[in-house]
C-alpha atoms as a PDB file:
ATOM      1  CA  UNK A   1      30.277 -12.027  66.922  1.00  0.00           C
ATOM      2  CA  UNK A   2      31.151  -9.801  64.360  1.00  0.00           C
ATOM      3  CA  UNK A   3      32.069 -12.130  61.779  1.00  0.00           C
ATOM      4  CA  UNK A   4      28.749 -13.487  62.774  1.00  0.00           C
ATOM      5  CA  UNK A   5      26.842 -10.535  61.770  1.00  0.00           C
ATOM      6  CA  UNK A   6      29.460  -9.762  58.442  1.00  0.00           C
ATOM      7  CA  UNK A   7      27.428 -13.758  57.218  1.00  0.00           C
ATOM      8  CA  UNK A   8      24.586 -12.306  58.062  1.00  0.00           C
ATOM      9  CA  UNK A   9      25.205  -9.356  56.486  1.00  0.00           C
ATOM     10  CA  UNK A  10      26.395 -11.149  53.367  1.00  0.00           C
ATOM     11  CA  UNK A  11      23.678 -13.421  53.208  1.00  0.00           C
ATOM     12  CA  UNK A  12      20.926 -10.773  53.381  1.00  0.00           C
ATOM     13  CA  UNK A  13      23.076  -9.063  50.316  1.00  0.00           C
ATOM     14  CA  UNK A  14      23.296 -12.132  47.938  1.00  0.00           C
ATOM     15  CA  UNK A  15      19.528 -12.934  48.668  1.00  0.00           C
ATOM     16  CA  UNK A  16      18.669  -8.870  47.968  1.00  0.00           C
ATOM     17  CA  UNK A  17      21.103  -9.268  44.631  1.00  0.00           C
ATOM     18  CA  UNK A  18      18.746 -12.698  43.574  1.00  0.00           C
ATOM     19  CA  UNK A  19      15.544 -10.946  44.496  1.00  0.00           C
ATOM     20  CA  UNK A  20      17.022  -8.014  42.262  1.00  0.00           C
ATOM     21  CA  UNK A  21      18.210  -9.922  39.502  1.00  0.00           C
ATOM     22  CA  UNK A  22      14.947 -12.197  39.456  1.00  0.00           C
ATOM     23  CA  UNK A  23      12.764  -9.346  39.432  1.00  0.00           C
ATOM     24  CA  UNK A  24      14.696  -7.586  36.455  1.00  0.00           C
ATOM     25  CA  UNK A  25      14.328 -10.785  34.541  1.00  0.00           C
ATOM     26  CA  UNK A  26      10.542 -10.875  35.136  1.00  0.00           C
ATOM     27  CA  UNK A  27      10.328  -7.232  33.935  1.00  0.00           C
ATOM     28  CA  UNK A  28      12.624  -7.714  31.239  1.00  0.00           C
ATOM     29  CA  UNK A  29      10.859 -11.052  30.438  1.00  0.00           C
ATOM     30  CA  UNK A  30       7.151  -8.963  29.937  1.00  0.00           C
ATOM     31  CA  UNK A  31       8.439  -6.489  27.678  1.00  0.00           C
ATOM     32  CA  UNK A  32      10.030  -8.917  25.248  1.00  0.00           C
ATOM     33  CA  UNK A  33       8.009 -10.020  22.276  1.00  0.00           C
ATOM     34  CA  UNK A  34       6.891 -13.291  23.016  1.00  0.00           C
ATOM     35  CA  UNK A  35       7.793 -14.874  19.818  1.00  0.00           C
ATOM     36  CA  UNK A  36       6.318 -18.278  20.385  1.00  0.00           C
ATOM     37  CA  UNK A  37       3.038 -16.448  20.642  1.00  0.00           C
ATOM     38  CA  UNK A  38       2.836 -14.371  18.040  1.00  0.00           C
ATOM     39  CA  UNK A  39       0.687 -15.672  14.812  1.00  0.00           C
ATOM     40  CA  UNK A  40       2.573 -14.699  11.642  1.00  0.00           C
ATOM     41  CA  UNK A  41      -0.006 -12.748   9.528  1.00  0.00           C
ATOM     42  CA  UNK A  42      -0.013 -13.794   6.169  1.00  0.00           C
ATOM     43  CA  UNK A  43      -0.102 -10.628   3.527  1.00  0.00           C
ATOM     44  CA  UNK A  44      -1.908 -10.985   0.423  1.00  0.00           C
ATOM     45  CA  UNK A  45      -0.154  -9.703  -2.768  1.00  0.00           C
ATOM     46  CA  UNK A  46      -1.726  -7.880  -5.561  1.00  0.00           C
ATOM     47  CA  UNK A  47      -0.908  -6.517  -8.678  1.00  0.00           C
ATOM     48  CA  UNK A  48      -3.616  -4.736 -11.498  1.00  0.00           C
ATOM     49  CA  UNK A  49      -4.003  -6.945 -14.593  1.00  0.00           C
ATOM     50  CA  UNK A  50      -4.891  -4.756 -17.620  1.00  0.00           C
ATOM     51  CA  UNK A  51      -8.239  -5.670 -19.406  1.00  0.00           C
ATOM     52  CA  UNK A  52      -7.350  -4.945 -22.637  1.00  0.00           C
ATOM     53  CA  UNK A  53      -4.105  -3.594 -25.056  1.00  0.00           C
ATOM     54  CA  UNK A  54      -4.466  -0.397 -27.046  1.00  0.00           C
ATOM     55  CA  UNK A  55      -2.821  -0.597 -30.732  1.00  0.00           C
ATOM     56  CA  UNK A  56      -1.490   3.222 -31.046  1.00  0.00           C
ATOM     57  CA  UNK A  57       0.827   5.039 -33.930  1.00  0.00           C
ATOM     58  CA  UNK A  58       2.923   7.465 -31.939  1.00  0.00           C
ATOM     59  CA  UNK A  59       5.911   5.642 -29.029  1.00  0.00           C
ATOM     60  CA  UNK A  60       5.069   7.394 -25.548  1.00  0.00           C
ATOM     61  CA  UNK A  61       6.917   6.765 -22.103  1.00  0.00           C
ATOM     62  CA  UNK A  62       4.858   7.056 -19.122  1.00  0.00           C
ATOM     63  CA  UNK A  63       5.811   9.176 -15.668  1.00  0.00           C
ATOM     64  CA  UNK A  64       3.442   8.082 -13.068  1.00  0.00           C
ATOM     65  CA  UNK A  65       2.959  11.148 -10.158  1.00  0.00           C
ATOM     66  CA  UNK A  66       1.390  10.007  -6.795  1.00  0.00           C
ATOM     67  CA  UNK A  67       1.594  11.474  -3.354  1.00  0.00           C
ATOM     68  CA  UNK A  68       3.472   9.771  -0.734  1.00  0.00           C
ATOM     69  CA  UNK A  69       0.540   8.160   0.916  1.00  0.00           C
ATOM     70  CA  UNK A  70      -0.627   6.286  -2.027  1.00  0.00           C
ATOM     71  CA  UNK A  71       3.070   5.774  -3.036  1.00  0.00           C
ATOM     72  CA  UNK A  72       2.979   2.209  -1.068  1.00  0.00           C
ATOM     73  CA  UNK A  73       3.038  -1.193  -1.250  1.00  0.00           C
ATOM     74  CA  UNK A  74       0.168  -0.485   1.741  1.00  0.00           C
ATOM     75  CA  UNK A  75      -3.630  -0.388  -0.178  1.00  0.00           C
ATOM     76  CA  UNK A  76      -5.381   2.852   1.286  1.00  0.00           C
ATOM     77  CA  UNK A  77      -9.067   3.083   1.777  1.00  0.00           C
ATOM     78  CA  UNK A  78     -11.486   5.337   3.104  1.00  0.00           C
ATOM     79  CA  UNK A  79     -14.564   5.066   5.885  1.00  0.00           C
ATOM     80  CA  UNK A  80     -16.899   7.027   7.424  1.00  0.00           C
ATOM     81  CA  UNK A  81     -13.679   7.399  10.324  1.00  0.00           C
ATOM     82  CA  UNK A  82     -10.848   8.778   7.414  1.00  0.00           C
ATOM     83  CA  UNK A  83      -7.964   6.948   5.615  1.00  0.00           C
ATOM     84  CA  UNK A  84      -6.519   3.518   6.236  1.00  0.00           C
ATOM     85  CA  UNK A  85      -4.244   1.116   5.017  1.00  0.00           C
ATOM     86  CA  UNK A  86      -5.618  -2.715   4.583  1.00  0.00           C
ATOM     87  CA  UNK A  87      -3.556  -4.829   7.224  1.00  0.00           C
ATOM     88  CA  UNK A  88      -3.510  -8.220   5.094  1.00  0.00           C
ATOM     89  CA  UNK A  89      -3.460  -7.375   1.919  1.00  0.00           C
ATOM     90  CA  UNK A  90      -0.609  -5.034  -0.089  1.00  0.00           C
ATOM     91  CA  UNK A  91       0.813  -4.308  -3.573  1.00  0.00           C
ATOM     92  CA  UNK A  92       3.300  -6.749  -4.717  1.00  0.00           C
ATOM     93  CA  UNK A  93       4.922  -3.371  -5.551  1.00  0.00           C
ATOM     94  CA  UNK A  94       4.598   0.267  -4.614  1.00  0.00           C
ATOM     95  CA  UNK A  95       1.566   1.787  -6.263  1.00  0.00           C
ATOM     96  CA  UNK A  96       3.789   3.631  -8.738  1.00  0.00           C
ATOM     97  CA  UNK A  97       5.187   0.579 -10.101  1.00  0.00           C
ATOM     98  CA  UNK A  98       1.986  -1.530 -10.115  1.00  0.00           C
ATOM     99  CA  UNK A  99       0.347   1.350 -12.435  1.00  0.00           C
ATOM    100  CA  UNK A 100       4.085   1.778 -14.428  1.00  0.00           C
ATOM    101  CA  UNK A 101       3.768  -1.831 -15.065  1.00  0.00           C
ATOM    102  CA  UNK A 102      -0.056  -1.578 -16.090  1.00  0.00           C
ATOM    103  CA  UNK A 103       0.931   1.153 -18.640  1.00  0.00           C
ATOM    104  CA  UNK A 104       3.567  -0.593 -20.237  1.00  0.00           C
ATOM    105  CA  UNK A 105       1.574  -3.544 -20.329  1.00  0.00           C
ATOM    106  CA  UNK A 106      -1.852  -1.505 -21.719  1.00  0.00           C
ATOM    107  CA  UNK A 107      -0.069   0.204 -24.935  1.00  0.00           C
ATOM    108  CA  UNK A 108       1.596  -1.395 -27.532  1.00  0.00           C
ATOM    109  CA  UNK A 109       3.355   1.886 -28.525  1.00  0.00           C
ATOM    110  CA  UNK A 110       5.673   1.979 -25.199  1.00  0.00           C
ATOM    111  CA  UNK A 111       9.130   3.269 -25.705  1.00  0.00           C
ATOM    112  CA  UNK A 112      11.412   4.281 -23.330  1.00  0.00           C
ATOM    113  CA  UNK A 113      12.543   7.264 -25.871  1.00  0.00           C
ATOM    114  CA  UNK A 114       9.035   8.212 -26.699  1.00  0.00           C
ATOM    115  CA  UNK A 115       6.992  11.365 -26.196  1.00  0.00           C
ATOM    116  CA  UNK A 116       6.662  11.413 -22.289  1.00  0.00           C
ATOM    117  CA  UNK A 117       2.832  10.904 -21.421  1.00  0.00           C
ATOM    118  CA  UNK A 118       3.176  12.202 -17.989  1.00  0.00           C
ATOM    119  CA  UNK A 119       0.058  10.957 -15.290  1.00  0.00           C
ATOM    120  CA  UNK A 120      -0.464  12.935 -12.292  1.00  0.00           C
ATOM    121  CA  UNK A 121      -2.938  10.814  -9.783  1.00  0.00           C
ATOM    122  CA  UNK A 122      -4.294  12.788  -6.771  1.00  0.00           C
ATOM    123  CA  UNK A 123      -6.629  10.356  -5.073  1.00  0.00           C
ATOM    124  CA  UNK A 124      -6.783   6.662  -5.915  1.00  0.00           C
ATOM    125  CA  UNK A 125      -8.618   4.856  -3.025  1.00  0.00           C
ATOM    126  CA  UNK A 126     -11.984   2.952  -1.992  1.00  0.00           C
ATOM    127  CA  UNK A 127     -14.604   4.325   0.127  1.00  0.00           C
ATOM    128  CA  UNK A 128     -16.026   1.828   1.992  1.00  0.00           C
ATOM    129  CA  UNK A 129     -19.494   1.495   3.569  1.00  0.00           C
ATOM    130  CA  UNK A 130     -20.318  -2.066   4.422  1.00  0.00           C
ATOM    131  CA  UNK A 131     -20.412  -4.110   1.630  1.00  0.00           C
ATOM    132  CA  UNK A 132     -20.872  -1.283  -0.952  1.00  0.00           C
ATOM    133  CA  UNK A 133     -17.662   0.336  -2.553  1.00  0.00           C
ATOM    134  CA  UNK A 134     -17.126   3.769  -4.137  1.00  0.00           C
ATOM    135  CA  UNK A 135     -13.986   3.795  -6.275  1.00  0.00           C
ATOM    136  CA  UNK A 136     -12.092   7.294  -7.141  1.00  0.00           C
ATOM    137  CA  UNK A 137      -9.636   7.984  -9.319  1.00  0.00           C
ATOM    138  CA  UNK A 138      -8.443  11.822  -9.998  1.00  0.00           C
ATOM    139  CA  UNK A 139      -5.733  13.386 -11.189  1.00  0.00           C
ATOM    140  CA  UNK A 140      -4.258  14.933 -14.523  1.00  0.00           C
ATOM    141  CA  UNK A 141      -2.944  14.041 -17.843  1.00  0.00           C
ATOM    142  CA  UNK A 142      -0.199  15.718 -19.792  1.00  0.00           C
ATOM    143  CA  UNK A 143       1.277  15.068 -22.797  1.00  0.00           C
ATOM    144  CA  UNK A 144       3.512  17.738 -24.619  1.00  0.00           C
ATOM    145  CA  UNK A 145       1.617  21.120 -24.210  1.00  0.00           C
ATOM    146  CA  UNK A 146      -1.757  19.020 -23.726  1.00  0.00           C
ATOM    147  CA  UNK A 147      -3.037  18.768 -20.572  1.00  0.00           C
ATOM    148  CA  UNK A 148      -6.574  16.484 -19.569  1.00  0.00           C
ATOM    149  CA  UNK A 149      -7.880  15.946 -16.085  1.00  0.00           C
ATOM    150  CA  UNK A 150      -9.833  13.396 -15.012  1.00  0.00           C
ATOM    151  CA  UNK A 151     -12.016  12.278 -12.262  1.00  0.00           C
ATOM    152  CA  UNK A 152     -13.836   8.608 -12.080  1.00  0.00           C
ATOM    153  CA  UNK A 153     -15.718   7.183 -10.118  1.00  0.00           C
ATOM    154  CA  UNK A 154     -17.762   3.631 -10.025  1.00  0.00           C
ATOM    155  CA  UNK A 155     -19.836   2.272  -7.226  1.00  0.00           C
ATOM    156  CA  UNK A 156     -20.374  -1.344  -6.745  1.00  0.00           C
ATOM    157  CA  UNK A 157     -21.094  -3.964  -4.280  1.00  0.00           C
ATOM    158  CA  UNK A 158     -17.897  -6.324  -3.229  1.00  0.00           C
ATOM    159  CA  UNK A 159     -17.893  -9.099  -1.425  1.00  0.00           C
ATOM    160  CA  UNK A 160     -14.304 -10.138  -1.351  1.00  0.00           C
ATOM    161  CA  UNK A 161     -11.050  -8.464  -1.988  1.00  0.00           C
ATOM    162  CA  UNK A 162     -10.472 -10.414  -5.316  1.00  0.00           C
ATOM    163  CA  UNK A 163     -13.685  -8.107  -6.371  1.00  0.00           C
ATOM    164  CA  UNK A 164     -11.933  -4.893  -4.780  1.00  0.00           C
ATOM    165  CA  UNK A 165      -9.033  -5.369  -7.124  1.00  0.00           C
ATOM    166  CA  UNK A 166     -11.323  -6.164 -10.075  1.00  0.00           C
ATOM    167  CA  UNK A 167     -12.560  -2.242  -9.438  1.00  0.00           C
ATOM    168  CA  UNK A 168      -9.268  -1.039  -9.369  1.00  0.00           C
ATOM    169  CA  UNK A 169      -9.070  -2.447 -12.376  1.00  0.00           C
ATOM    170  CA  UNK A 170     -12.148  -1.362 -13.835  1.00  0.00           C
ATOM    171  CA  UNK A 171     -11.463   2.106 -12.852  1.00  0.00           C
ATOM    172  CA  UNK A 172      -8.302   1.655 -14.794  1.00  0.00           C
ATOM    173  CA  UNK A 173      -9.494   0.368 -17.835  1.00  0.00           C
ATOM    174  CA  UNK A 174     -11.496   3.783 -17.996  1.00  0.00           C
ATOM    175  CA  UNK A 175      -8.211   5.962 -17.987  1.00  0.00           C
ATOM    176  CA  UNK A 176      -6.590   3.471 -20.411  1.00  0.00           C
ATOM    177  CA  UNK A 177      -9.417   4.665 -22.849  1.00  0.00           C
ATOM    178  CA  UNK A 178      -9.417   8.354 -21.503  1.00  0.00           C
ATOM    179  CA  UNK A 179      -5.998   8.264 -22.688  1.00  0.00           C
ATOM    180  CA  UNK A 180      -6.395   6.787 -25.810  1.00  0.00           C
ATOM    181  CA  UNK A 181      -9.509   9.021 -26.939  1.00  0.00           C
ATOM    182  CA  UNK A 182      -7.831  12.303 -25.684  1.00  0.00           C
ATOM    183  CA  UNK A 183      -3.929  12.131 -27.162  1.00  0.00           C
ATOM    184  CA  UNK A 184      -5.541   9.975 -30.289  1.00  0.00           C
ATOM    185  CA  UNK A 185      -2.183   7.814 -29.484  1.00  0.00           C
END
């Protein structure tokens, strides 16, 4: 009799230890990732193409300034609910180097040893409200003991992201000339 109830016993214990170890699987097995449903989300890349070149006289390096938040690969914009990043689209770059890259690119007269043409950008982001678009770009300008701020802004409809970067670029083409009127480069 009792080895009787010691099989018992041991078959209520090794059907308790599969009931335990199935059930850990099942919670382990909901927490995972399922991997053969997730949709890979493809990220679109962008970079800012300048419009135009600017012959100067004088060889200036650039130091671009941003604050962390805009210092991303992520593309902030604004709504009526405060600040986001754009889930499917990015810089190919952080923002610092896309606008390093647009400088260099804009000015014939880049030098590495040049005059350093220091630009401090404060706010650089969309405001969006349906399918209209304020653009903003603020910050500061300092060359030697000069110093300029700006602020610009341009409103336009877009309809597609390819049109959101075309503002960006816009916006940029008007500090590219800023810059070139102010330190007559």
């Amino acid at each position: 009799m009792l080895q009787s109830k010691k099989a018992i016993w041991r078959s209520k214990v090794k059907r308790l230890k599969i009931f335990c170890i199935i059930g850990v699987l099942i919670i382990l097995w909901g927490c995972a990732p399922n991997f053969f449903l997730m949709k890979s989300e493809k990220i679109n890349l962008h970079k800012l193409e300048p419009q135009n070149t600017v012959e100067c006289k004088k060889p200036v390096s650039f130091k671009i300034v941003l604050p962390e938040y805009l210092d991303t690969q992520r593309i902030l914009y604004k709504d009526e609910e405060g600040f986001h990043y754009f889930s499917k689209n990015a810089w190919i770059c952080p923002l610092s180097c896309i606008l390093e890259t647009y400088f260099i690119s804009s000015f014939t007269c880049f030098s590495p040893e040049g005059e350093l043409l220091e630009i401090v950008i404060t706010d650089f982001y969309p405001f969006m409200k349906k399918n209209n678009v304020k653009m903003t770009l603020k910050g500061k300008i300092i060359l030697g003991n000069q110093t300029k701020e700006f602020i610009f802004t341009k409103v336009s409809k877009v309809n597609n992201f390819r049109e959101l970067i075309s503002l960006y670029e816009n916006i940029m083409s008007q500090l590219i000339r800023e810059i070139s009127d102010f330190f007559k480069l």
